[in-house]
Protein backbone atom coordinates (compact mmCIF):
# COMPACT_ATOMS: atom_id res chain seq x y z
CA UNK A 1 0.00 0.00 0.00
CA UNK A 2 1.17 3.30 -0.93
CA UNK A 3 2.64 5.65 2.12
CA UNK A 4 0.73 8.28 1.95
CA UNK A 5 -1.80 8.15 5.21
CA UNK A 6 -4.73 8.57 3.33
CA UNK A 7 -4.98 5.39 1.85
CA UNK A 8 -4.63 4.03 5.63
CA UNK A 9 -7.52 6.59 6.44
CA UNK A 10 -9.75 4.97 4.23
CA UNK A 11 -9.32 1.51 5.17
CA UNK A 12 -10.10 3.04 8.92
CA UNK A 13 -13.20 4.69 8.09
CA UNK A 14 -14.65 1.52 6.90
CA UNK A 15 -14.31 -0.05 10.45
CA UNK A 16 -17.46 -0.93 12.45
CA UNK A 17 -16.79 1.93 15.21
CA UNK A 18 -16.80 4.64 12.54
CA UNK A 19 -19.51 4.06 11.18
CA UNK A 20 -21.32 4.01 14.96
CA UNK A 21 -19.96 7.32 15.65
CA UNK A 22 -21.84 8.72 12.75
CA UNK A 23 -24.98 7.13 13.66
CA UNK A 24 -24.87 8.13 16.88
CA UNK A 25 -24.63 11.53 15.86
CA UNK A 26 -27.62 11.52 13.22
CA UNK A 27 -29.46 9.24 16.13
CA UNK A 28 -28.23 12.50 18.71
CA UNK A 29 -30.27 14.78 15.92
CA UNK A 30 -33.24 12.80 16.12
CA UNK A 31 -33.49 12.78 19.46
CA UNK A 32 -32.93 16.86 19.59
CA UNK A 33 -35.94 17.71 17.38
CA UNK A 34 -38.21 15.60 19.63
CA UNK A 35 -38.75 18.67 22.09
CA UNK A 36 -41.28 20.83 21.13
CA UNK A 37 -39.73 23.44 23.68
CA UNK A 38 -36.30 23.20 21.08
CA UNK A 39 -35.84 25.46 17.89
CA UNK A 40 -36.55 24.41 14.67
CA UNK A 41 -34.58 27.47 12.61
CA UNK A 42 -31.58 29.48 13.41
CA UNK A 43 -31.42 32.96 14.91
CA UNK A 44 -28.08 33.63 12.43
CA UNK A 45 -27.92 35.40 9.16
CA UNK A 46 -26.28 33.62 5.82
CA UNK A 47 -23.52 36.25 6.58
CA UNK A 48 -23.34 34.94 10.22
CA UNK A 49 -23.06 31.38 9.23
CA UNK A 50 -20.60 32.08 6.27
CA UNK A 51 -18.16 33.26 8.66
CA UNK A 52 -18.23 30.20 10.53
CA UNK A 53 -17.29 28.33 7.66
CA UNK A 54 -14.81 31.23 6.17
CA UNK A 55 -11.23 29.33 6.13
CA UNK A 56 -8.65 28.17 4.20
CA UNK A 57 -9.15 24.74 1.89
CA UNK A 58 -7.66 21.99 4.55
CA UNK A 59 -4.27 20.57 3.10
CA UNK A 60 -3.74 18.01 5.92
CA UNK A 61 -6.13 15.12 7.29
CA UNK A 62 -7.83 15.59 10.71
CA UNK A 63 -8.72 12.79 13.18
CA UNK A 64 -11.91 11.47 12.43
CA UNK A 65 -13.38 12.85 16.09
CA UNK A 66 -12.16 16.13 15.14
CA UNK A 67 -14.55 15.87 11.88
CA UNK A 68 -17.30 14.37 13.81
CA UNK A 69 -16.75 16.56 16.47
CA UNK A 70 -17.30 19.48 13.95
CA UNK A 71 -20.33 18.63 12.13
CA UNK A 72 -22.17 18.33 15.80
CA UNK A 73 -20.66 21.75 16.83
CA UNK A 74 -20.58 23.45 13.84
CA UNK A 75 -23.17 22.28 11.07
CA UNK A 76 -26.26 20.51 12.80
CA UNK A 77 -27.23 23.39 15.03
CA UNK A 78 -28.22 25.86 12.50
CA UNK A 79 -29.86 23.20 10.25
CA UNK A 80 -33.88 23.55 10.25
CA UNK A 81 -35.22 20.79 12.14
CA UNK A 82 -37.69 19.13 9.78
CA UNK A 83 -38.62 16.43 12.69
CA UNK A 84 -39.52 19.26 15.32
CA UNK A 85 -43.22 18.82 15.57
CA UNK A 86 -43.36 22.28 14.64
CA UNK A 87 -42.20 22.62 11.46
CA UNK A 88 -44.72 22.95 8.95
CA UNK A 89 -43.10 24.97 6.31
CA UNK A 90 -42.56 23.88 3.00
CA UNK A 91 -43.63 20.34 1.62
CA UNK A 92 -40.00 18.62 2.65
CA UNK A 93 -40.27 15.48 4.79
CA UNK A 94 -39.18 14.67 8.23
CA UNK A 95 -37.47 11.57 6.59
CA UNK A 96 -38.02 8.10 7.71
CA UNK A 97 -35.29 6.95 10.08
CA UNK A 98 -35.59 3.64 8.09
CA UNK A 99 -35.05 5.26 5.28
CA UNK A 100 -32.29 7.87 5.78
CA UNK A 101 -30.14 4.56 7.50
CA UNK A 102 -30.32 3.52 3.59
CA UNK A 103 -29.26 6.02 1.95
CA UNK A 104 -25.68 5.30 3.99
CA UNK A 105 -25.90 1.92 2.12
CA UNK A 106 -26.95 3.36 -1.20
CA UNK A 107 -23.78 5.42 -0.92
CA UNK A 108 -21.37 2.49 0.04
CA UNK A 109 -22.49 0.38 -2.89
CA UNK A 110 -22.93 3.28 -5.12
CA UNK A 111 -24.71 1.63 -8.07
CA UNK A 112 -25.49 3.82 -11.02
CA UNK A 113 -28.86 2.59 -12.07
CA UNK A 114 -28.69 3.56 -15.83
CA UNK A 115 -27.24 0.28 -16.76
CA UNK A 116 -28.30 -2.82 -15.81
CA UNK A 117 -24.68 -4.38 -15.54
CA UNK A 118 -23.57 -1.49 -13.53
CA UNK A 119 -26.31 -1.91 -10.55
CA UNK A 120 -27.80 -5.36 -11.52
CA UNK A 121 -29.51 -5.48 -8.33
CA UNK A 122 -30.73 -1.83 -8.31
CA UNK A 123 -32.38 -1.59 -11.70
CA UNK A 124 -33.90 -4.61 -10.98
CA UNK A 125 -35.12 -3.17 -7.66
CA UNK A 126 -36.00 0.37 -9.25
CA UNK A 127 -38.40 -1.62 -12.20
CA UNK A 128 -40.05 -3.36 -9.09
CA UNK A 129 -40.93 -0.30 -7.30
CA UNK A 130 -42.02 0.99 -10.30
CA UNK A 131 -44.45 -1.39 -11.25
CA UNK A 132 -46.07 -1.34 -7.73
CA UNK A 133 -46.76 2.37 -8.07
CA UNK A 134 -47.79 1.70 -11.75
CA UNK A 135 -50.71 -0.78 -10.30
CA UNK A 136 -51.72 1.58 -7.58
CA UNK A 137 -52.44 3.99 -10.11
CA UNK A 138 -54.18 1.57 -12.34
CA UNK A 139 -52.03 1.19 -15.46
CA UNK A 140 -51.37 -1.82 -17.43
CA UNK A 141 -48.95 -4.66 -17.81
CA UNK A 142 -47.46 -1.66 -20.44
CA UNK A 143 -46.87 0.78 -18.24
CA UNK A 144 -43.23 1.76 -16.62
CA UNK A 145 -41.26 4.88 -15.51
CA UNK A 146 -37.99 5.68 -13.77
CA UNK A 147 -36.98 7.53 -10.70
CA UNK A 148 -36.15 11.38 -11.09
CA UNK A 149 -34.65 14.03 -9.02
CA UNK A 150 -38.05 15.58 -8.04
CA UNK A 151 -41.00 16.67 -9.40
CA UNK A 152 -40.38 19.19 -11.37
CA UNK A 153 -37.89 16.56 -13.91
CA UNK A 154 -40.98 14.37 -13.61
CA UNK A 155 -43.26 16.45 -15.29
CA UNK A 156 -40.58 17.31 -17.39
CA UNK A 157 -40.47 13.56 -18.99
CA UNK A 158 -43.97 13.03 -19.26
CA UNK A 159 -44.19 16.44 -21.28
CA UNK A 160 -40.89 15.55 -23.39
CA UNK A 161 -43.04 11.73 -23.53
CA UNK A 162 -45.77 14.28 -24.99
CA UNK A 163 -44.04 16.05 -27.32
CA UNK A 164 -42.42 13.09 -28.75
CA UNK A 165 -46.44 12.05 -29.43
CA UNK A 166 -47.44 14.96 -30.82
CA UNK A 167 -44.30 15.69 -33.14
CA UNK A 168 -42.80 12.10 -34.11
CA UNK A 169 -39.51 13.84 -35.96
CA UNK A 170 -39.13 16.68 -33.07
CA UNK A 171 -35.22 15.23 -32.64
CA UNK A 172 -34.42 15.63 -35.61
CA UNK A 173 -36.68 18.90 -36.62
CA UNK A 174 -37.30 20.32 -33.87
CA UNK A 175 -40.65 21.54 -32.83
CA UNK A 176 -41.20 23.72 -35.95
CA UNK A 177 -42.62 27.23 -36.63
CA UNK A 178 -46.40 26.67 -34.95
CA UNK A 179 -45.49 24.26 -31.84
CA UNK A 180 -48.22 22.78 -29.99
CA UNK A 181 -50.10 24.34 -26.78
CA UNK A 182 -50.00 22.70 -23.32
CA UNK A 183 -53.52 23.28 -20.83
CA UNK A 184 -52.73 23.89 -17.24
CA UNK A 185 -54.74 25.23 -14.13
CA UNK A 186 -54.19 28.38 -12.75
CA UNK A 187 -52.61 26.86 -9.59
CA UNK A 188 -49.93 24.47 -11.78
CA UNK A 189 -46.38 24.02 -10.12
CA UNK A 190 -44.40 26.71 -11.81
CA UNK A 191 -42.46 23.47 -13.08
CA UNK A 192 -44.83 23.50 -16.15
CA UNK A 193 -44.17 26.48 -17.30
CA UNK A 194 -40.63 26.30 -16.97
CA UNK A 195 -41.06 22.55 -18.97
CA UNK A 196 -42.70 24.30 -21.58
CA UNK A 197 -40.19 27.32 -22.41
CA UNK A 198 -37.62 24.20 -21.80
CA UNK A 199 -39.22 22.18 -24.13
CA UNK A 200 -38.66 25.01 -26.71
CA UNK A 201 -42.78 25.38 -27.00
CA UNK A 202 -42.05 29.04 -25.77
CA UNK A 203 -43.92 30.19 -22.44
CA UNK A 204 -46.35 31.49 -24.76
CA UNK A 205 -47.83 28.28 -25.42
CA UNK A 206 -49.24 28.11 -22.18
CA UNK A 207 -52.58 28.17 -21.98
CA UNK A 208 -54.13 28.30 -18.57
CA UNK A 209 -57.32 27.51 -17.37
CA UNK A 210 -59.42 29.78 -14.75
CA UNK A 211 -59.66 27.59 -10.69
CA UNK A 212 -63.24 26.92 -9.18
CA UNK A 213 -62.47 27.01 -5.22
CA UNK A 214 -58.16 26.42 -6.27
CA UNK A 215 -58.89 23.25 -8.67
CA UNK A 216 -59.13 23.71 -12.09
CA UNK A 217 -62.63 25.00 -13.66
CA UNK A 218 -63.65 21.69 -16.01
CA UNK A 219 -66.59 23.56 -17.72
CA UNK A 220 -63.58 26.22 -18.10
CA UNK A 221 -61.18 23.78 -19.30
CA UNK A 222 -63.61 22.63 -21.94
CA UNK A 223 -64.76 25.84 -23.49
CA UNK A 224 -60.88 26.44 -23.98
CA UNK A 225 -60.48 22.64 -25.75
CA UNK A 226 -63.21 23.23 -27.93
CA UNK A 227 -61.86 27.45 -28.53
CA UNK A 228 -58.45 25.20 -29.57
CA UNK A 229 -60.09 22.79 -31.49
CA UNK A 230 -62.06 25.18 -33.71
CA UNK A 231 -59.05 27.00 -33.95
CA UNK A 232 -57.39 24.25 -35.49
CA UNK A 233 -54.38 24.58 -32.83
CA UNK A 234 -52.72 21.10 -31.85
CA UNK A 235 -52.79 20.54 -27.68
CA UNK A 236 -49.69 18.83 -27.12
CA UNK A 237 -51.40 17.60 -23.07
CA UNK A 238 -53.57 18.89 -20.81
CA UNK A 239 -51.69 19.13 -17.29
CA UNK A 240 -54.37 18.36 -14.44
CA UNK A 241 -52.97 18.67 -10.57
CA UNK A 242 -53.37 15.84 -7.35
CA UNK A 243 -52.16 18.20 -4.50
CA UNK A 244 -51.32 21.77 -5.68
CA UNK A 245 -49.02 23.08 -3.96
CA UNK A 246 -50.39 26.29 -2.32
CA UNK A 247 -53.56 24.27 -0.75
CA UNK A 248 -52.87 20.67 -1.44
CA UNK A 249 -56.30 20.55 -3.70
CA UNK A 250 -56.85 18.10 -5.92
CA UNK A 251 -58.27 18.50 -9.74
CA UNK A 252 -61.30 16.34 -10.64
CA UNK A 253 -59.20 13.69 -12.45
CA UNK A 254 -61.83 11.50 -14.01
CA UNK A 255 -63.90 14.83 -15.96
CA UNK A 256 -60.74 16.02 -16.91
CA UNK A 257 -59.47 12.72 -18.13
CA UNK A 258 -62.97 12.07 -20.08
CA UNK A 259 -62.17 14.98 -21.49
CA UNK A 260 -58.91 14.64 -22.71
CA UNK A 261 -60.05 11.08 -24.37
CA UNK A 262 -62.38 12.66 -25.97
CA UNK A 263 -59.92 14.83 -27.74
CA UNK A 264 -57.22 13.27 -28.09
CA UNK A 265 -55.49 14.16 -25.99
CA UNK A 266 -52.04 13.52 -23.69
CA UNK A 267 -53.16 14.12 -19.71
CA UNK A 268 -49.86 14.38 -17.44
CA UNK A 269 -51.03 14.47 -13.57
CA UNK A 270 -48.42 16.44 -11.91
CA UNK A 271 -49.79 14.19 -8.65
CA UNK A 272 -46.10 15.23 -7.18
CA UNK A 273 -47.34 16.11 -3.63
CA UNK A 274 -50.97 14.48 -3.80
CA UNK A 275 -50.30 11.12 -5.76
CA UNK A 276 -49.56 9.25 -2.53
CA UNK A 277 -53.01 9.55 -1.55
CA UNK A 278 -53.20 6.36 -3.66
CA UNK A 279 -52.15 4.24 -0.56
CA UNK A 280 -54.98 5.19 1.27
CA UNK A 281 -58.57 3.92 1.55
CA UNK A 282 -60.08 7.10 3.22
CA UNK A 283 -58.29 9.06 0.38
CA UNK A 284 -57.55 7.19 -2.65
CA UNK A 285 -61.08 9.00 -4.25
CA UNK A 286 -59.69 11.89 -4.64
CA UNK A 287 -57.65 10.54 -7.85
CA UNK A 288 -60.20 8.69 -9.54
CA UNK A 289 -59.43 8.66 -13.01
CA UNK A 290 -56.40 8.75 -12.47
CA UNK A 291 -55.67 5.72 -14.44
CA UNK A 292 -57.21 7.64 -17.41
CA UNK A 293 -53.57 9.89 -17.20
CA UNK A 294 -50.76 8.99 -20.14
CA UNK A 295 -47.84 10.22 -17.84
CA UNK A 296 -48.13 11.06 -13.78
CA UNK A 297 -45.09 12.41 -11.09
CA UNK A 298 -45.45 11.41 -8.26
CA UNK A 299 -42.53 12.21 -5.45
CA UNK A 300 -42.36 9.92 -2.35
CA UNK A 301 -40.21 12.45 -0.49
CA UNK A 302 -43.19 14.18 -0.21
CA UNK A 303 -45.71 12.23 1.42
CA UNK A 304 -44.39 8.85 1.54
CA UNK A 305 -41.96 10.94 3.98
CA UNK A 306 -38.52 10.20 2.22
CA UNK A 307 -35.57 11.67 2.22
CA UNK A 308 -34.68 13.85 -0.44
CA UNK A 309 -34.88 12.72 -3.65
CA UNK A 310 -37.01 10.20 -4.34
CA UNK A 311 -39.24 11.04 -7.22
CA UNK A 312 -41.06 9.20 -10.02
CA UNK A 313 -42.05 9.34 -13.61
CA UNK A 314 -44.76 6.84 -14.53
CA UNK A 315 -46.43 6.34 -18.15
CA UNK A 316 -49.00 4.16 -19.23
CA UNK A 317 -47.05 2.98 -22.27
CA UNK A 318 -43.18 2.72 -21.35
CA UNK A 319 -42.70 2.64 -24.61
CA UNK A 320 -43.34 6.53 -24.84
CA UNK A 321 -40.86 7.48 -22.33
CA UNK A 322 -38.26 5.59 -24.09
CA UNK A 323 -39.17 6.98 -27.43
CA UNK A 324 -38.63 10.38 -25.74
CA UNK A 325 -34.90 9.23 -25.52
CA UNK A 326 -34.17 7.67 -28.57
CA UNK A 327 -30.65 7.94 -28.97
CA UNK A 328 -28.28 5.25 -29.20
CA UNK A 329 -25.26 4.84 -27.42
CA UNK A 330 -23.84 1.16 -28.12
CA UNK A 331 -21.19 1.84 -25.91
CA UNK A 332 -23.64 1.41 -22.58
CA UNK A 333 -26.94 -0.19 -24.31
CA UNK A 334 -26.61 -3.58 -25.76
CA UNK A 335 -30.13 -5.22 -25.62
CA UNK A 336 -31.71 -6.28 -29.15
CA UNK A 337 -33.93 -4.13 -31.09
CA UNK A 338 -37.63 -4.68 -29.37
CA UNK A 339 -36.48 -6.57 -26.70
CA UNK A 340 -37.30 -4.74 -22.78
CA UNK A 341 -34.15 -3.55 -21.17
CA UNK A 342 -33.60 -3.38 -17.74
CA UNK A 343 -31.07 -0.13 -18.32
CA UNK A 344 -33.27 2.71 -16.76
CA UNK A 345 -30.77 5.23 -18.96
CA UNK A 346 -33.06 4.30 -21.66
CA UNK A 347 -35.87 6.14 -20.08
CA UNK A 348 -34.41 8.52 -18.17
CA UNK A 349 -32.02 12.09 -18.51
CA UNK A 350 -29.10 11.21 -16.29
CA UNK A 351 -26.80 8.66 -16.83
CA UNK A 352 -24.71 8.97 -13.30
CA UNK A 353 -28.24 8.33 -11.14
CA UNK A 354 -28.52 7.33 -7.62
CA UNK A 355 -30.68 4.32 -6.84
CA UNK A 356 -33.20 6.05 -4.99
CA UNK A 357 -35.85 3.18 -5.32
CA UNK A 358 -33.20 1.69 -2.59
CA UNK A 359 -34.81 3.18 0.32
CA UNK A 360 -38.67 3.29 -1.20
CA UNK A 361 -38.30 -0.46 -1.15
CA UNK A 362 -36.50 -0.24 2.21
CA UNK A 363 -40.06 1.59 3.11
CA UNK A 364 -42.22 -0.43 2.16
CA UNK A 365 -40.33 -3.49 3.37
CA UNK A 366 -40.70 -2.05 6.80
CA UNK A 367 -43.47 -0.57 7.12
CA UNK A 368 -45.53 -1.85 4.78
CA UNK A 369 -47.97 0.00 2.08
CA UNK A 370 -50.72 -0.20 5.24
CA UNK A 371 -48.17 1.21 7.32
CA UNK A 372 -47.44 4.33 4.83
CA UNK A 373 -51.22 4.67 4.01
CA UNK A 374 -51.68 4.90 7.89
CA UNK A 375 -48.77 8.33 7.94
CA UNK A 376 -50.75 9.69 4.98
CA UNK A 377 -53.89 9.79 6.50
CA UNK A 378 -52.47 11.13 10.09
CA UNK A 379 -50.87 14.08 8.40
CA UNK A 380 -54.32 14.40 6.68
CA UNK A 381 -56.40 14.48 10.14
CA UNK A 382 -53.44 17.09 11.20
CA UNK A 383 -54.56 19.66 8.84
CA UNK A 384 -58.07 19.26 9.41
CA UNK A 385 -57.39 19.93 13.15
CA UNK A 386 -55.71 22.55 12.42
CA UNK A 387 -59.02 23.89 10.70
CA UNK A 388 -60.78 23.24 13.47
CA UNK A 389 -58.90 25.10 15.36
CA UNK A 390 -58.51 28.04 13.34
CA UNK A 391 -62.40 27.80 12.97
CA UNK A 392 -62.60 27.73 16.96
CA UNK A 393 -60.55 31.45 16.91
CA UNK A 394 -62.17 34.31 16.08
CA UNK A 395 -58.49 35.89 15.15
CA UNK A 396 -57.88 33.80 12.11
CA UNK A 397 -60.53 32.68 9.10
CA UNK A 398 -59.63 29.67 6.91
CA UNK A 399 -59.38 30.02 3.44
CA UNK A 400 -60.48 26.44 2.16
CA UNK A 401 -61.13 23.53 3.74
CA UNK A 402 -58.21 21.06 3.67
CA UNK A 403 -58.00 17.82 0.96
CA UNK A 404 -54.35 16.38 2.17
CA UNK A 405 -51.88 18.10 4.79
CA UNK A 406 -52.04 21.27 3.94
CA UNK A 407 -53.72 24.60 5.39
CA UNK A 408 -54.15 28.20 4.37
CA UNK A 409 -55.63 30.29 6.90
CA UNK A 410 -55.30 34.42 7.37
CA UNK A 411 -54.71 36.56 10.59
CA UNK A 412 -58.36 38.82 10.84
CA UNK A 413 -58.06 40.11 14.68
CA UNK A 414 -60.50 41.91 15.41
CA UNK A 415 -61.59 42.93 11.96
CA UNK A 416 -61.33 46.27 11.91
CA UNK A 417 -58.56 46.31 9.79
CA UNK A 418 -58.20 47.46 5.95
CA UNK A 419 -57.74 44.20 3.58
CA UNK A 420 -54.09 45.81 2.86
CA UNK A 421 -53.26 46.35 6.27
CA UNK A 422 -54.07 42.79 7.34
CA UNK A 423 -51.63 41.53 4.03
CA UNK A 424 -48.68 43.38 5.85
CA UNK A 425 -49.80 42.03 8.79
CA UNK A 426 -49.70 38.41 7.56
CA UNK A 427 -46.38 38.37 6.42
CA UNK A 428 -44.93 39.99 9.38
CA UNK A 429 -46.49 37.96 11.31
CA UNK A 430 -44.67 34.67 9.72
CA UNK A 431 -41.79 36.81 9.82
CA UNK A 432 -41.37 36.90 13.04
CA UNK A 433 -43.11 33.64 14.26
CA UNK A 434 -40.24 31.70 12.08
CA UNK A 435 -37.56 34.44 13.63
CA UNK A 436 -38.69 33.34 16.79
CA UNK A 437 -37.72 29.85 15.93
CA UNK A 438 -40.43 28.01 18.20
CA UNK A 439 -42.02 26.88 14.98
CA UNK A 440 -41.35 27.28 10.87
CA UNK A 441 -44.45 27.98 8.47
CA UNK A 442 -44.84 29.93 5.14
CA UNK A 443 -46.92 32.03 3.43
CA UNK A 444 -48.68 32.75 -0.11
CA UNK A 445 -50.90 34.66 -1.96
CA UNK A 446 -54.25 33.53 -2.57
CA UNK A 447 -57.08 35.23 -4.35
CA UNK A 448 -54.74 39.02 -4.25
CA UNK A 449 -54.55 38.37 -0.62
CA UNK A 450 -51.68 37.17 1.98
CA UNK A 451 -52.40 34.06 4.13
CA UNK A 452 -50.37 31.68 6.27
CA UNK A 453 -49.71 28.22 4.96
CA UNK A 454 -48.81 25.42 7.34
CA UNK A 455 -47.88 21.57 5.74
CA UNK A 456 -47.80 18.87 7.57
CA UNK A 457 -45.27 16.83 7.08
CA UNK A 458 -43.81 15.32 10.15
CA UNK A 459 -45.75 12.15 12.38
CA UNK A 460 -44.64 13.59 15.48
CA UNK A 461 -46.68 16.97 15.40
CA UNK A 462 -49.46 16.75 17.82
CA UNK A 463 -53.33 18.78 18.15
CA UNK A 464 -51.47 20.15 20.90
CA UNK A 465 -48.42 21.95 18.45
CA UNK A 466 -51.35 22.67 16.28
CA UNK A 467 -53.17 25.11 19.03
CA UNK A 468 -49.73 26.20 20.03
CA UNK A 469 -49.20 27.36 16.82
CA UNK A 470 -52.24 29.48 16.87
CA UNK A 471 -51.58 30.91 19.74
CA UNK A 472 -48.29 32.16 18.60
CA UNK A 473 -49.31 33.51 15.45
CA UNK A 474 -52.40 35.14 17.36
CA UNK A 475 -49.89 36.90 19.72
CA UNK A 476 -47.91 38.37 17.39
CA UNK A 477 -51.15 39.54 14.63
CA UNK A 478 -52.27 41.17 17.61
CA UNK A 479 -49.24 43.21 18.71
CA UNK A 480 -48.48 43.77 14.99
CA UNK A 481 -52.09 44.82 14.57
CA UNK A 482 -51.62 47.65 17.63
CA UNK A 483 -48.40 49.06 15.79
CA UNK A 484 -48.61 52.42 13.87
């Protein structure tokens, strides 16, 4: 072995106590975001933190304590605390212990999943997962898909899926002088539109359809198919939404579906938040017709609570995401013409990919699909506490009732205030709650007016964080409210 220590180093790391010290220290987080009386966000600035970290690149080794030693001193406190029971920001997990031990194995193995002979376990694994999720949704013995970096890539392939439809010699020809529309709701992920100035449709091409209590208007969405038709302009899909992401609503799948068959048309369900709903009997009605979709993304680091990223591309007809990818590169890709390959590069952008079906399968393994169904329907019953509650208050007024894990309600105190006064006083009012680092939310605009957004994301919040909550937010509306 060459001299050098670091070669030694490595050999050390791999030993049994290493590898304890740095599960005791994620084990040590856990078990500091249990306390509800704890912070979930830091006090410091980016500037403060920078300076913490503002040194020279390190030319010589350190003992591996010293590193350890660091990352609980130095990096953990001023992470946000996903798995406080009051964090209910933004629609990131608090990950599955289960399921973040795996991703330590993912990393040792360190398959790339775009060839089968690379991670001949993985893909295998990966087209298992996939099928499971294909059969919840109801698609056929045809149907596959491949795990993406989130959501937003997702919707991405099933588009590029659709535009490889709709324009058979787009690789070659590009998408010509008079490309195709694409049909979205008002309350779309923004990842749509960026997929269709990506998809070099030009943002233009959008054509978005009016919201009927934040799902999309179907009488609305038909007028506009028929306005197309007549026109003679080609719809490349219609984009329908399972769990938007300002108010976790969900769009009525099977009329929009109906209509889309009707047409002709491609229907991608960006079902990234809401799509797990398909594990659960109490909820699994709120995608019926789902099966009706040609593409669908769907992100288990959402709901199914995993750690970032675990995300999903399914189509009905695999054969349409691969077509989407039709290049050839012998060098990787040796299967005969016609013949199913196990290589997910065939279906997917990246070529260096993770194998983040790992831990999903990990998941389910443990837990069971009963077991996830069960998490997905307590985060559910969180949020519609949390109406209740903000019903009980005469401070706050919700602003829809809740379909999944998610809540927008607004600050009214004693409603004597101007409709523009109270929007300043929303957003302040996060402001300093999350400042205050006793909980985390956010906030959007709904309707021209500010509200207060809570997800739910994390098993451990209780009714009890819930009221606390409220009574935070109502403390600091009022003494905003008082202020000149």
């Amino acid at each position: 072995m060459p001299s050098d220590p670091v070669f030694s180093d490595i050999e050390r790391d791999a030993a049994l106590d290493v590898a304890e010290s740095f599960a005791a220290l994620v084990a040590r987080y856990f078990a500091s975001t249990r306390d509800a009386g704890g912070r979930v966000s830091t006090r410091l600035t980016a500037d403060d933190i920078a300076r913490r970290f503002d040194e020279p690149l390190p030319l010589d080794p350190q003992g591996i304590d010293a590193v350890i030693a660091r990352l609980e001193r130095d990096v953990l406190p001023d992470c946000n605390r996903l798995t406080h029971p009051r964090s209910m920001g933004h629609q990131v997990s608090a990950p599955l212990p289960v399921a973040v031990w795996t991703e330590a194995l993912m990393a040792a193995v360190n398959q790339s999943g775009a060839v089968w002979e690379m991670s001949p376990v993985g893909t295998v694994i990966e087209t298992r997962v996939i099928r499971w999720m294909c059969d919840m949704a109801g698609f056929g013995p045809d149907a596959g898909g491949t795990f993406t970096s989130g959501g937003t890539e997702a919707t991405f392939a099933g588009l590029l899926a659709a535009r490889q439809a709709a324009i058979p010699d787009v690789w070659t020809r590009g998408v010509g002088a008079d490309p195709p529309v694409v049909v979205c709701g008002e309350h779309a992920h923004y990842g749509v539109a960026r997929a269709i100035g990506e998809l070099g449709l030009g943002t233009d091409r959008a054509v978005v359809v009016p919201s009927d209590r934040f799902r999309m208007n179907v009488v609305a969405l038909e007028r506009e198919l028929e306005r197309l038709r007549r026109e003679g302009r080609v719809v490349m899909a219609v984009v329908a939404t399972a769990g938007t992401t300002a108010t976790g609503s969900f769009d009525d799948l099977e009329a929009i579906g109906l209509l889309c068959d009707a047409h002709g048309i491609w229907l991608h369900v960006d079902g990234a938040h809401g799509a797990s709903a398909l594990l659960s009997p109490a909820h699994r009605s709120r995608l019926a017709g789902i099966h009706r979709a040609r593409s669908i993304a769907w992100d288990p680091h959402k709901m199914m609570l995993m750690p970032l990223t675990a995300s999903v591309v399914l189509v009905r007809d695999e054969g349409d995401l691969e077509a989407a990818f039709s290049q050839r590169a012998p060098y990787l890709f040796h299967a005969k013409a016609g013949e199913r390959r196990w290589d997910q590069g065939l279906r997917s952008f990246t070529c260096s990919r993770r194998i983040d079906a790992f831990k999903v399968w990990v998941a389910f393994q443990r837990h069971g699909a009963r077991g996830l169904a069960a998490l997905y329907d307590h985060l559910c019953a969180n949020a519609r506490a949390m109406h209740a509650a903000v019903l009980a208050r005469p401070d706050f007024v919700p602003v829809h009732h809740p379909e999944s894990n998610i809540l927008c309600f607004r600050y009214v105190g004693d409603r004597t205030l101007s409709e523009e006064r109270l929007d300043a006083v929303n957003l302040r009012t996060r402001e300093q709650y999350n400042r205050a680092g006793t909980g985390w939310i956010t906030t959007t605009m709904l309707d021209g007016r500010r509200v207060l957004r809570v997800t739910l994301m994390n098993p451990r919040t209780t009714p009890a964080d819930l009221e606390q909550t409220l009574a935070d937010l109502g403390e600091i509306g009022r003494r905003l409210s008082t202020e000149d």
